[in-house]
PDB file of N, CA and C in Angstrom:
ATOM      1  N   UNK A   1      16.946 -14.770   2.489  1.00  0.00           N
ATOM      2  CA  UNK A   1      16.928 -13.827   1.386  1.00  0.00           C
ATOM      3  C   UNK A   1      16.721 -14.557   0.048  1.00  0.00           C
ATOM      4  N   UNK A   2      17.456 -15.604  -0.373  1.00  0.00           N
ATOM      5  CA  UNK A   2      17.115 -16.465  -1.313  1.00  0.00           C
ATOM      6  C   UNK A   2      15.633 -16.619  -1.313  1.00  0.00           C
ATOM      7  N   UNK A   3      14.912 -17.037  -0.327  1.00  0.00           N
ATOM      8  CA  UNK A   3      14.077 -17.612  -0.675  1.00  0.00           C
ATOM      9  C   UNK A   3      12.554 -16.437  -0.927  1.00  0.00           C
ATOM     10  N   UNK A   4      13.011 -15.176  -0.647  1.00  0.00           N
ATOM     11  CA  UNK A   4      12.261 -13.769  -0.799  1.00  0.00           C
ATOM     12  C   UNK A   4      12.665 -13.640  -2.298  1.00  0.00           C
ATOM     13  N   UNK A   5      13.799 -14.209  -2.743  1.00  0.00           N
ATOM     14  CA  UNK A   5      14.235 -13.122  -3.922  1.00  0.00           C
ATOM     15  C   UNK A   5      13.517 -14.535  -5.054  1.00  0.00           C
ATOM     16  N   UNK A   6      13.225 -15.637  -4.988  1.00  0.00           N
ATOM     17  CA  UNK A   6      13.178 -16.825  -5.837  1.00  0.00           C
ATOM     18  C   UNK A   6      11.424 -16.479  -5.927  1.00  0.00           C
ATOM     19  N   UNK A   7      10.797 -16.292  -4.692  1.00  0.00           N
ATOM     20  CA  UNK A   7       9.405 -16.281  -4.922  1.00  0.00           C
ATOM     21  C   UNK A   7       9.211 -14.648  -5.137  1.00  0.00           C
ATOM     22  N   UNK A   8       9.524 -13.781  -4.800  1.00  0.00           N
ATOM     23  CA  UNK A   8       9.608 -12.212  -5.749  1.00  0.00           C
ATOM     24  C   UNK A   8       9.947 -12.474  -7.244  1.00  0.00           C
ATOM     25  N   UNK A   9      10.448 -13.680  -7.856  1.00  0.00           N
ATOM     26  CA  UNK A   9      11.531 -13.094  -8.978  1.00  0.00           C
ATOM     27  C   UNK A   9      12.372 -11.727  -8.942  1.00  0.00           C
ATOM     28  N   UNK A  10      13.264 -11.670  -7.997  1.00  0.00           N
ATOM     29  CA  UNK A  10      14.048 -10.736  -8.104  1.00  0.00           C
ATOM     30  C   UNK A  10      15.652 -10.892  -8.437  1.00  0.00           C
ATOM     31  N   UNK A  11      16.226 -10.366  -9.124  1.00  0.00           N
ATOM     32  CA  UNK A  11      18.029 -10.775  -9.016  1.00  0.00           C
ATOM     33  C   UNK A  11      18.781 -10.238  -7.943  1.00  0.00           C
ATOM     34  N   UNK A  12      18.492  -9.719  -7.033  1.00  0.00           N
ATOM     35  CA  UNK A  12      19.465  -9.157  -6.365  1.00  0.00           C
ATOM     36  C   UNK A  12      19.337  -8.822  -4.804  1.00  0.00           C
ATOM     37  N   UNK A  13      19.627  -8.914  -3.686  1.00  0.00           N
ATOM     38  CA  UNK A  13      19.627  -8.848  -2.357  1.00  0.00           C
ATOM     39  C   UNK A  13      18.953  -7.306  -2.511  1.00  0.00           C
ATOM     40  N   UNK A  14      19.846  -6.190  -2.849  1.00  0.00           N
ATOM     41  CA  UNK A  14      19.796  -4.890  -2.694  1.00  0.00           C
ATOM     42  C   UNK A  14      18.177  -4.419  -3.268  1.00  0.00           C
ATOM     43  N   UNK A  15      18.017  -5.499  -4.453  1.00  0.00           N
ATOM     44  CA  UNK A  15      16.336  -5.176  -4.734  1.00  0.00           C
ATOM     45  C   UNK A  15      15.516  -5.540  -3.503  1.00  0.00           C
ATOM     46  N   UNK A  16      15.737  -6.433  -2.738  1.00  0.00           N
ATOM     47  CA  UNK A  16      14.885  -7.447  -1.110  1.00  0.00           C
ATOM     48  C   UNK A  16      14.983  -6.070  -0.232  1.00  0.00           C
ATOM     49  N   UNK A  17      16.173  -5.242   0.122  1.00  0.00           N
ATOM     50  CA  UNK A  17      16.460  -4.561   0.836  1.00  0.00           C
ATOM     51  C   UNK A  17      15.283  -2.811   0.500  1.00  0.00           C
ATOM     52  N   UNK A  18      15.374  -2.440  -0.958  1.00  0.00           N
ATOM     53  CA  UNK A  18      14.730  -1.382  -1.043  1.00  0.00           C
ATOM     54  C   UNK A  18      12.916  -1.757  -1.261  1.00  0.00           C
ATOM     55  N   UNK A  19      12.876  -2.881  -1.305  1.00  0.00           N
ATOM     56  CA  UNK A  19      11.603  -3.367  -1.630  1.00  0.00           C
ATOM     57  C   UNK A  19      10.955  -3.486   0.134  1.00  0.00           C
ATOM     58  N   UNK A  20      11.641  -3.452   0.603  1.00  0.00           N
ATOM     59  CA  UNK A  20      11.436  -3.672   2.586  1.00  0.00           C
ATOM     60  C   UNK A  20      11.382  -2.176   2.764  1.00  0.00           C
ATOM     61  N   UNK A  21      12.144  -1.274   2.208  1.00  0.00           N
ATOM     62  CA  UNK A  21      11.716   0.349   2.517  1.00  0.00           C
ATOM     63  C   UNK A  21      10.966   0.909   1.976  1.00  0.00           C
ATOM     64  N   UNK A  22      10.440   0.574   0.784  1.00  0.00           N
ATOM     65  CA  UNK A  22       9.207   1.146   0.372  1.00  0.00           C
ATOM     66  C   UNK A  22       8.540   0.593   1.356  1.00  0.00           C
ATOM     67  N   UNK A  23       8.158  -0.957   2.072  1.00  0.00           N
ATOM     68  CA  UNK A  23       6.776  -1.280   2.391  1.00  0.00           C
ATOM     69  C   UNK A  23       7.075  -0.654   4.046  1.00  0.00           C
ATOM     70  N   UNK A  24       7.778  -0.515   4.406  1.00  0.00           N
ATOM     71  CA  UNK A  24       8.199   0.225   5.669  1.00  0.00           C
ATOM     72  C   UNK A  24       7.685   2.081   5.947  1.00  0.00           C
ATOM     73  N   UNK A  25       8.417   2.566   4.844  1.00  0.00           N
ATOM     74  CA  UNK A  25       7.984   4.151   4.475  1.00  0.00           C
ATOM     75  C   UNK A  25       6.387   4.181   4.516  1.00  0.00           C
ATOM     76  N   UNK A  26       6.313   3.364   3.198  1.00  0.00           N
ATOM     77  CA  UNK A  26       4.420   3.302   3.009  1.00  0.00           C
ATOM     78  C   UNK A  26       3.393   3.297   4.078  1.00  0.00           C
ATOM     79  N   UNK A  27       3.882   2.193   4.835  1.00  0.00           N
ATOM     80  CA  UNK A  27       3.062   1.917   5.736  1.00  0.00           C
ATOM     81  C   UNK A  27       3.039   3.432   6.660  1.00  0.00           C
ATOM     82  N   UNK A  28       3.970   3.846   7.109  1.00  0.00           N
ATOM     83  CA  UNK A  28       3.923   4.574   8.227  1.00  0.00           C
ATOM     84  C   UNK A  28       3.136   6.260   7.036  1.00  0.00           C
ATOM     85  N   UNK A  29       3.208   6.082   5.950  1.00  0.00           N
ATOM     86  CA  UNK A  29       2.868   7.147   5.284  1.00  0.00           C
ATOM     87  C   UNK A  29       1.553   7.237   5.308  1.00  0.00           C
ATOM     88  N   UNK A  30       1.426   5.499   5.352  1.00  0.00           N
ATOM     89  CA  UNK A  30      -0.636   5.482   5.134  1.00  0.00           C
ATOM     90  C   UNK A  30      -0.925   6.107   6.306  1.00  0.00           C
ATOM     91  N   UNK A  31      -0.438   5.569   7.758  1.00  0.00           N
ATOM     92  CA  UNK A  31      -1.095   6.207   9.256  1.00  0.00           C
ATOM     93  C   UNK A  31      -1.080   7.480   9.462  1.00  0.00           C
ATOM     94  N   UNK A  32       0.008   7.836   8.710  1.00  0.00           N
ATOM     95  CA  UNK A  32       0.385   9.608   9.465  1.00  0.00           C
ATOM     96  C   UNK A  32      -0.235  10.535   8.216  1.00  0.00           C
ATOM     97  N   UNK A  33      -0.755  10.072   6.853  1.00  0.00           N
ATOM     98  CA  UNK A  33      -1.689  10.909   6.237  1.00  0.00           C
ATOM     99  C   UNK A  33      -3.221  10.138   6.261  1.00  0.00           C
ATOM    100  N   UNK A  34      -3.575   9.325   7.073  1.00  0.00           N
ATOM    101  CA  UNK A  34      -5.239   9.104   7.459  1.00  0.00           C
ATOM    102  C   UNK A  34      -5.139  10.191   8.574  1.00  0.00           C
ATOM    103  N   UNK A  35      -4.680  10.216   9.773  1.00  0.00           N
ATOM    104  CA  UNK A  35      -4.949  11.242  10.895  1.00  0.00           C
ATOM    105  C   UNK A  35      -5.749  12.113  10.234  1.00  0.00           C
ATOM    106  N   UNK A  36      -4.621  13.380   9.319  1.00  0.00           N
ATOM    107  CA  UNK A  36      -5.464  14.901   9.173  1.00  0.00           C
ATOM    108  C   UNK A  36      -6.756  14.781   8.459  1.00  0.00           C
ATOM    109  N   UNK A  37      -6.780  13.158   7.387  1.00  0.00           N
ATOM    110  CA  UNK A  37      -8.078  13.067   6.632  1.00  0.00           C
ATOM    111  C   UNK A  37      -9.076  12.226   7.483  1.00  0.00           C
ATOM    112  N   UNK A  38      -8.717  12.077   8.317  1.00  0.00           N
ATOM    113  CA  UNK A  38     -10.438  11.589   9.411  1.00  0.00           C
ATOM    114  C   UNK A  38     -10.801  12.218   9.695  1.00  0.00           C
ATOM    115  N   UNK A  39      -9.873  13.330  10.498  1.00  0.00           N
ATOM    116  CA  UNK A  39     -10.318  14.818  10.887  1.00  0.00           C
ATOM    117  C   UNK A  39     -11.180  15.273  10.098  1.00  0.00           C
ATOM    118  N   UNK A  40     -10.441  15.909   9.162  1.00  0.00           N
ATOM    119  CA  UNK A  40     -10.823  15.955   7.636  1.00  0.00           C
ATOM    120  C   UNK A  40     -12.268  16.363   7.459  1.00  0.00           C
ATOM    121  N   UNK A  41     -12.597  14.856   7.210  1.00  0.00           N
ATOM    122  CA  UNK A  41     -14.366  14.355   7.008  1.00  0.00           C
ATOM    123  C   UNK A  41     -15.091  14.107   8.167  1.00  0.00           C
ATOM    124  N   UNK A  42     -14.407  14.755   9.341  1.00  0.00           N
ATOM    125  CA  UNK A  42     -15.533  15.586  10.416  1.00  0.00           C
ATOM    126  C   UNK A  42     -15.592  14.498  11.288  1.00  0.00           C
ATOM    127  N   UNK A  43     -14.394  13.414  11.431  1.00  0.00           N
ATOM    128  CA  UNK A  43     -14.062  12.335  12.843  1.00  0.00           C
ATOM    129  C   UNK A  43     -13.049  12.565  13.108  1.00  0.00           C
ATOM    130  N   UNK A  44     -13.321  13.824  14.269  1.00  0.00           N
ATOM    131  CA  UNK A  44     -11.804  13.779  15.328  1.00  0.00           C
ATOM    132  C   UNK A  44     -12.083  12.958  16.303  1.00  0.00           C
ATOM    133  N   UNK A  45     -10.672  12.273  16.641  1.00  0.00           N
ATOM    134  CA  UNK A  45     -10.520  11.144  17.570  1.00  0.00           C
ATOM    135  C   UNK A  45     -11.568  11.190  18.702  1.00  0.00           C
ATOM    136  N   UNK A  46     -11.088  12.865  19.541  1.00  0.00           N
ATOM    137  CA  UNK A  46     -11.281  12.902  20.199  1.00  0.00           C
ATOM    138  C   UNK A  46     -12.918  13.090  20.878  1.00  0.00           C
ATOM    139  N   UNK A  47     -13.536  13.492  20.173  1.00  0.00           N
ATOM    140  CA  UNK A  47     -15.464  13.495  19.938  1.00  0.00           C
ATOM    141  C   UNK A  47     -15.705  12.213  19.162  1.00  0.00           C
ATOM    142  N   UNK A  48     -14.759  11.514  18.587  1.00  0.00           N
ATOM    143  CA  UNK A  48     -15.997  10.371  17.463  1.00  0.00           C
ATOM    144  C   UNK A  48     -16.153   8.923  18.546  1.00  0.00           C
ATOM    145  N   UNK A  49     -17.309   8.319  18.172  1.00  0.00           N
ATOM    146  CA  UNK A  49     -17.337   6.774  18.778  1.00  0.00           C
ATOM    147  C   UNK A  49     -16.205   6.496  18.398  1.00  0.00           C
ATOM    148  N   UNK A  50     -15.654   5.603  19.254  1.00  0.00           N
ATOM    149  CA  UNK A  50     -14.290   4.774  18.960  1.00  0.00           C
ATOM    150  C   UNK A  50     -14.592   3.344  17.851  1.00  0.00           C
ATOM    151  N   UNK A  51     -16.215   2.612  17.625  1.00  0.00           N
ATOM    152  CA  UNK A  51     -16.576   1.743  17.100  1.00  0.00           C
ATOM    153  C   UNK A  51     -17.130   2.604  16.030  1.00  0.00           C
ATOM    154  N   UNK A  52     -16.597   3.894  15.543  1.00  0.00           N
ATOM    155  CA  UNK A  52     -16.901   4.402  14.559  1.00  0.00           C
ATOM    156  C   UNK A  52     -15.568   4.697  13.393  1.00  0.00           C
ATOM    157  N   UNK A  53     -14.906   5.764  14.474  1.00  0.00           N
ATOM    158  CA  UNK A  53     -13.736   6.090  14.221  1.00  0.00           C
ATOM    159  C   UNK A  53     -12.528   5.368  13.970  1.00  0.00           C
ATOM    160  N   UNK A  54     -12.124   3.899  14.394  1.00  0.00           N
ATOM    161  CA  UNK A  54     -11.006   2.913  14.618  1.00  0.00           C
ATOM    162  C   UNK A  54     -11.583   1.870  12.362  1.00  0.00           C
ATOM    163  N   UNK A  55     -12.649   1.862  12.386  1.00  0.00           N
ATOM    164  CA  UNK A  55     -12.916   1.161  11.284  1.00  0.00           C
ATOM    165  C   UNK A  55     -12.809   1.751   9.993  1.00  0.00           C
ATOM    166  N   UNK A  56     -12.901   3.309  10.606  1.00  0.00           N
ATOM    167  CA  UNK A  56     -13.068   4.238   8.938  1.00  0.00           C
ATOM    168  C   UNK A  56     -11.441   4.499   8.867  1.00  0.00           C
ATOM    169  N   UNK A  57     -10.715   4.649  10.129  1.00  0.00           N
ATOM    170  CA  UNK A  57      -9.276   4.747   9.997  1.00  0.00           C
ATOM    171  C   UNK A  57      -8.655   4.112   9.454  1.00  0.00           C
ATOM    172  N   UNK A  58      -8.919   2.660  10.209  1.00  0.00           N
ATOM    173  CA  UNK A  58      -8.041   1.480   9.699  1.00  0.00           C
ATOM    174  C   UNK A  58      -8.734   1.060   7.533  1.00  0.00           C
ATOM    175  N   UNK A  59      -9.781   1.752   7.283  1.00  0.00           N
ATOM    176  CA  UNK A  59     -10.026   1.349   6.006  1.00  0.00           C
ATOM    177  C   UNK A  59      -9.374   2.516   5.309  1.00  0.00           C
ATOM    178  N   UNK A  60      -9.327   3.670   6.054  1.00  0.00           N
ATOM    179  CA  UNK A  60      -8.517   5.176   4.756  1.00  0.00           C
ATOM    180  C   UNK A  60      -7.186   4.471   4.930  1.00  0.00           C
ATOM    181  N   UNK A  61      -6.517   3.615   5.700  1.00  0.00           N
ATOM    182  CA  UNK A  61      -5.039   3.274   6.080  1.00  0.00           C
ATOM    183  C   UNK A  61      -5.117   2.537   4.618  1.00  0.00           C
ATOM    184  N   UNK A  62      -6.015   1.456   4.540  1.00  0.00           N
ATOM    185  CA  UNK A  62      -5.508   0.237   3.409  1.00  0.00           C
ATOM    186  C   UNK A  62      -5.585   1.385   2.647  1.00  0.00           C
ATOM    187  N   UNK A  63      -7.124   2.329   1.789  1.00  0.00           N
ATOM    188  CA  UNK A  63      -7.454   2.578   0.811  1.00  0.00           C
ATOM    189  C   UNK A  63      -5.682   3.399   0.024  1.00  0.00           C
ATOM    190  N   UNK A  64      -5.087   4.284   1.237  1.00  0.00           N
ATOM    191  CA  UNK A  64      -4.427   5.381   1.227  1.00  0.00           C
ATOM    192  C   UNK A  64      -2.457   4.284   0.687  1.00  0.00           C
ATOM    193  N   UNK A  65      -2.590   3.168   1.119  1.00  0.00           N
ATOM    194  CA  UNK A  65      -1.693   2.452   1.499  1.00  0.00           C
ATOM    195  C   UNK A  65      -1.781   2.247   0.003  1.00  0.00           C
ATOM    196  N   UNK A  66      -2.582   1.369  -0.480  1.00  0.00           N
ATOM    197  CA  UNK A  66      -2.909   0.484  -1.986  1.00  0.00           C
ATOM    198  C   UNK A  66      -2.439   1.529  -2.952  1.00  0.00           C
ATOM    199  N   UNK A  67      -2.781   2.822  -2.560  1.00  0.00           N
ATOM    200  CA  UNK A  67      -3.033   4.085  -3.892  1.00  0.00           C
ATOM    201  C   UNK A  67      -1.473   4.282  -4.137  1.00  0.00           C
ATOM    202  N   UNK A  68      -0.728   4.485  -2.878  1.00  0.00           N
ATOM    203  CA  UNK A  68       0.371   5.074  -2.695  1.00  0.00           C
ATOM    204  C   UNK A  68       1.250   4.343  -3.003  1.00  0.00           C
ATOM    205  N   UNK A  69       1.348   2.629  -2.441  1.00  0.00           N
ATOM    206  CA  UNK A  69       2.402   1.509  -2.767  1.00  0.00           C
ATOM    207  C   UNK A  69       3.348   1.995  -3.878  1.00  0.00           C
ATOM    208  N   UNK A  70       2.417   2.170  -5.644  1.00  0.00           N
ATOM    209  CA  UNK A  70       3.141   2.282  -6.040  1.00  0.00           C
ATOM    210  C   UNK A  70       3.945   3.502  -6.922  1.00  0.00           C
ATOM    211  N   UNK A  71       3.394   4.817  -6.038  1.00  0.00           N
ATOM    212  CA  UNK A  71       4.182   5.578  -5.695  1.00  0.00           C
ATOM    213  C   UNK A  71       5.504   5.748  -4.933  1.00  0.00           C
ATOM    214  N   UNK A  72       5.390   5.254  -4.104  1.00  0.00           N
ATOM    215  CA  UNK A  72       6.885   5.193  -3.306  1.00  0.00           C
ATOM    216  C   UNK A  72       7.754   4.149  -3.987  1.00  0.00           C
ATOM    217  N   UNK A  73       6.807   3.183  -4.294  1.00  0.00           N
ATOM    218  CA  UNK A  73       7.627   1.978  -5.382  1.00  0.00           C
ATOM    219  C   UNK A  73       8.490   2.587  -6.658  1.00  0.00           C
ATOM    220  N   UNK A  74       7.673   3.729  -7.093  1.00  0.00           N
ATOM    221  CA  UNK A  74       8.342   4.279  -8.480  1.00  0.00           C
ATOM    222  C   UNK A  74       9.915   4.930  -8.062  1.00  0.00           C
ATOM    223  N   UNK A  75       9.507   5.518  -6.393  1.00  0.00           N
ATOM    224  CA  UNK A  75      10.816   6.297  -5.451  1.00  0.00           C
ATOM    225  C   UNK A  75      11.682   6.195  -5.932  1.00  0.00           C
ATOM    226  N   UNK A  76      11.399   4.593  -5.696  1.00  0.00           N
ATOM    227  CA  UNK A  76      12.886   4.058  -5.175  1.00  0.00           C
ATOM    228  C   UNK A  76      13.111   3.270  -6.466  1.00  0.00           C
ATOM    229  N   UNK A  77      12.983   2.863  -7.288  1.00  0.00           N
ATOM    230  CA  UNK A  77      12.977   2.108  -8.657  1.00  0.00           C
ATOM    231  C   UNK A  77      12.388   1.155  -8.688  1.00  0.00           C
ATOM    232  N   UNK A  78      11.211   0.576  -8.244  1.00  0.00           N
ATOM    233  CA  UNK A  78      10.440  -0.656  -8.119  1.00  0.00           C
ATOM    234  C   UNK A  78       9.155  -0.960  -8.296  1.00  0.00           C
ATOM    235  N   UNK A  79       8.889   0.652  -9.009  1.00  0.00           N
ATOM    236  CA  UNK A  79       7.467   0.251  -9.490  1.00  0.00           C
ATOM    237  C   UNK A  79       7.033  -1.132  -9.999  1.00  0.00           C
ATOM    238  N   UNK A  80       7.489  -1.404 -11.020  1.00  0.00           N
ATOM    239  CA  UNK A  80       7.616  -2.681 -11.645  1.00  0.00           C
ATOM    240  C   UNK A  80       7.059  -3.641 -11.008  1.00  0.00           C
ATOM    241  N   UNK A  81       7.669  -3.884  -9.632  1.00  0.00           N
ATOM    242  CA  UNK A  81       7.516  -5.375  -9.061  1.00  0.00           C
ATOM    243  C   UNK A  81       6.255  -4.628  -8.295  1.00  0.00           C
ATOM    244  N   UNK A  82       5.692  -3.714  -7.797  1.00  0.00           N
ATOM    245  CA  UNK A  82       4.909  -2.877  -6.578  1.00  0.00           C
ATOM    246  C   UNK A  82       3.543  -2.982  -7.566  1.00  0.00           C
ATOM    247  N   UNK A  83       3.681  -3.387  -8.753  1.00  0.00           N
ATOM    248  CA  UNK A  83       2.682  -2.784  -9.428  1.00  0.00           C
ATOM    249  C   UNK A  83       2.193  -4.542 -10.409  1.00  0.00           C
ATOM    250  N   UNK A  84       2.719  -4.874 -10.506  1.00  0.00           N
ATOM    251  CA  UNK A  84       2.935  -6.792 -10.952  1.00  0.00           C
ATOM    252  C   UNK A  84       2.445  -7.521  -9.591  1.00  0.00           C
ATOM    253  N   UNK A  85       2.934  -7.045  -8.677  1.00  0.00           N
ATOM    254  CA  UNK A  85       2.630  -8.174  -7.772  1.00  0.00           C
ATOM    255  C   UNK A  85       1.581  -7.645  -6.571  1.00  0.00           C
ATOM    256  N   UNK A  86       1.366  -6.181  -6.314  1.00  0.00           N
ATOM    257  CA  UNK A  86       0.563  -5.713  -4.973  1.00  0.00           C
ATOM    258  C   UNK A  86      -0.224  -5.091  -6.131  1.00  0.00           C
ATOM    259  N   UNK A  87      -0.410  -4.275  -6.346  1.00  0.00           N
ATOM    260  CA  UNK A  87      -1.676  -3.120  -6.946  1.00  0.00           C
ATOM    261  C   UNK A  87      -2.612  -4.070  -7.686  1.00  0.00           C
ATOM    262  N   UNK A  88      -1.879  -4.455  -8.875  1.00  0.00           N
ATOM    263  CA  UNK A  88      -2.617  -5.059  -9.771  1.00  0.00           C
ATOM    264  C   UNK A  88      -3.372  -6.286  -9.480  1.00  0.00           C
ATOM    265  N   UNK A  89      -3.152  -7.054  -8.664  1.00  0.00           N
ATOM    266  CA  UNK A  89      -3.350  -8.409  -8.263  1.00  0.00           C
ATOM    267  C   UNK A  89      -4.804  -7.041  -7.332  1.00  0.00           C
ATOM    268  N   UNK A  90      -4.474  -6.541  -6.450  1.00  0.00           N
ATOM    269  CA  UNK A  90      -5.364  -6.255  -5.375  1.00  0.00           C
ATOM    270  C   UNK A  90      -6.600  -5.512  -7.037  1.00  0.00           C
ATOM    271  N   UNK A  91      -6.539  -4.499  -7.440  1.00  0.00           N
ATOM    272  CA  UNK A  91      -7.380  -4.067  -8.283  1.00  0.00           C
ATOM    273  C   UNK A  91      -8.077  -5.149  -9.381  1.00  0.00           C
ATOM    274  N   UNK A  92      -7.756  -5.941  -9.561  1.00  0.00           N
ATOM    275  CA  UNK A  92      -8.310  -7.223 -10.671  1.00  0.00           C
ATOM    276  C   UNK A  92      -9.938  -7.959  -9.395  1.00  0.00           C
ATOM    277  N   UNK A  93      -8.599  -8.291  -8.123  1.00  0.00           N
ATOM    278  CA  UNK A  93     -10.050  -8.727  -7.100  1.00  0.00           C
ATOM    279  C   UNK A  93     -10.757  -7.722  -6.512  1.00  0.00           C
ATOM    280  N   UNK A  94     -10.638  -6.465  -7.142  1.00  0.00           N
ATOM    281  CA  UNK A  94     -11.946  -5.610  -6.578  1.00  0.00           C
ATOM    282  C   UNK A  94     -12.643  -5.106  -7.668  1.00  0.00           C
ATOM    283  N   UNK A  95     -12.514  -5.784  -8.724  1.00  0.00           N
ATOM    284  CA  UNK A  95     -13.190  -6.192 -10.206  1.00  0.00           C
ATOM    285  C   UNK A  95     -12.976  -5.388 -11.279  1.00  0.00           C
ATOM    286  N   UNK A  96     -11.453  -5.159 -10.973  1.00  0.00           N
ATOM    287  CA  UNK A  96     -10.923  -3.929 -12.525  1.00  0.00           C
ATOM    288  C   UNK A  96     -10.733  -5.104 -13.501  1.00  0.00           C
ATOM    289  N   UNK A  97     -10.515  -6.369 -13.928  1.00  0.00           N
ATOM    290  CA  UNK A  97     -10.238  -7.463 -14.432  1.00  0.00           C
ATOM    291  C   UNK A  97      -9.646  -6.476 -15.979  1.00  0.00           C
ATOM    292  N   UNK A  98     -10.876  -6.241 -16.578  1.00  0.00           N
ATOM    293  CA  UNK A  98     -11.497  -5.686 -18.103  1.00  0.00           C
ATOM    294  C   UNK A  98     -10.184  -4.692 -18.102  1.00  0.00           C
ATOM    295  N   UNK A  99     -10.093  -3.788 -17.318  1.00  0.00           N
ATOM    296  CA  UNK A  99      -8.598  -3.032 -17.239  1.00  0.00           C
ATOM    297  C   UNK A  99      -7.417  -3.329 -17.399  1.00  0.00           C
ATOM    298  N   UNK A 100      -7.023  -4.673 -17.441  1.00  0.00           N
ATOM    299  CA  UNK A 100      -5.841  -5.299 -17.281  1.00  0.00           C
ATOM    300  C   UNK A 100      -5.459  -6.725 -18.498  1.00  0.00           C
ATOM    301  N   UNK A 101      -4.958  -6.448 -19.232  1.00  0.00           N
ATOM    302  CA  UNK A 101      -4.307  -7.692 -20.393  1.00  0.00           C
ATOM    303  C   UNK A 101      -3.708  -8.827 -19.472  1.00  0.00           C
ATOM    304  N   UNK A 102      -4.574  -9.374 -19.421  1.00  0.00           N
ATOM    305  CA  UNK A 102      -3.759 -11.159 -18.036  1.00  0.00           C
ATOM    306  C   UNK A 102      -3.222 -11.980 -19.161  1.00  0.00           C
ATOM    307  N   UNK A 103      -1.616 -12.365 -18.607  1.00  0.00           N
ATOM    308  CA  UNK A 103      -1.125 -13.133 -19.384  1.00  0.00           C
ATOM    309  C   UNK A 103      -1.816 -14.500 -19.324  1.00  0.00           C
TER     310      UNK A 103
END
């Protein structure tokens, strides 16, 4: 735990602990809202190529995952760190740079 909370900069165990349930919640939030939106945009499981369907899933998972992080982050009180260390870092390398004041 020390060594999560020294490279997070975090003060406190209980921050390590809710920072593990956001990425826990999230995750399972990204899988279980891609389902109805593959459907959605006209790939049900059950009719689509599987070398069609498994790649557009697993990419609405990240896209849906990244958007949301720091939503559930705000949940629970952690936007802050959800948004400093995952969003922003990921949006700078997909070339928002100009968007963002870098210390």
């Amino acid at each position: 735990m020390e060594s999560l909370k020294k490279r997070w900069g975090l003060k406190s165990n209980f921050q390590i602990v809710l920072i593990l349930i956001v990425f826990s919640i999230n995750g399972y939030f990204s899988g279980w809202f891609a389902r109805p939106l593959t459907e959605y945009i006209g790939l049900p499981k059950e009719s689509t190529n599987p070398y069609i369907f498994w790649p557009v899933r697993i990419l609405l998972i990240f896209v849906i995952y990244q958007i949301t992080l720091p939503i559930v982050g705000f949940c629970f009180g952690q936007f802050k760190f959800f948004w400093n260390f995952f969003t922003k870092k990921m949006l700078v390398r997909l070339g928002f740079k100009r968007f963002f004041n870098e210390d």
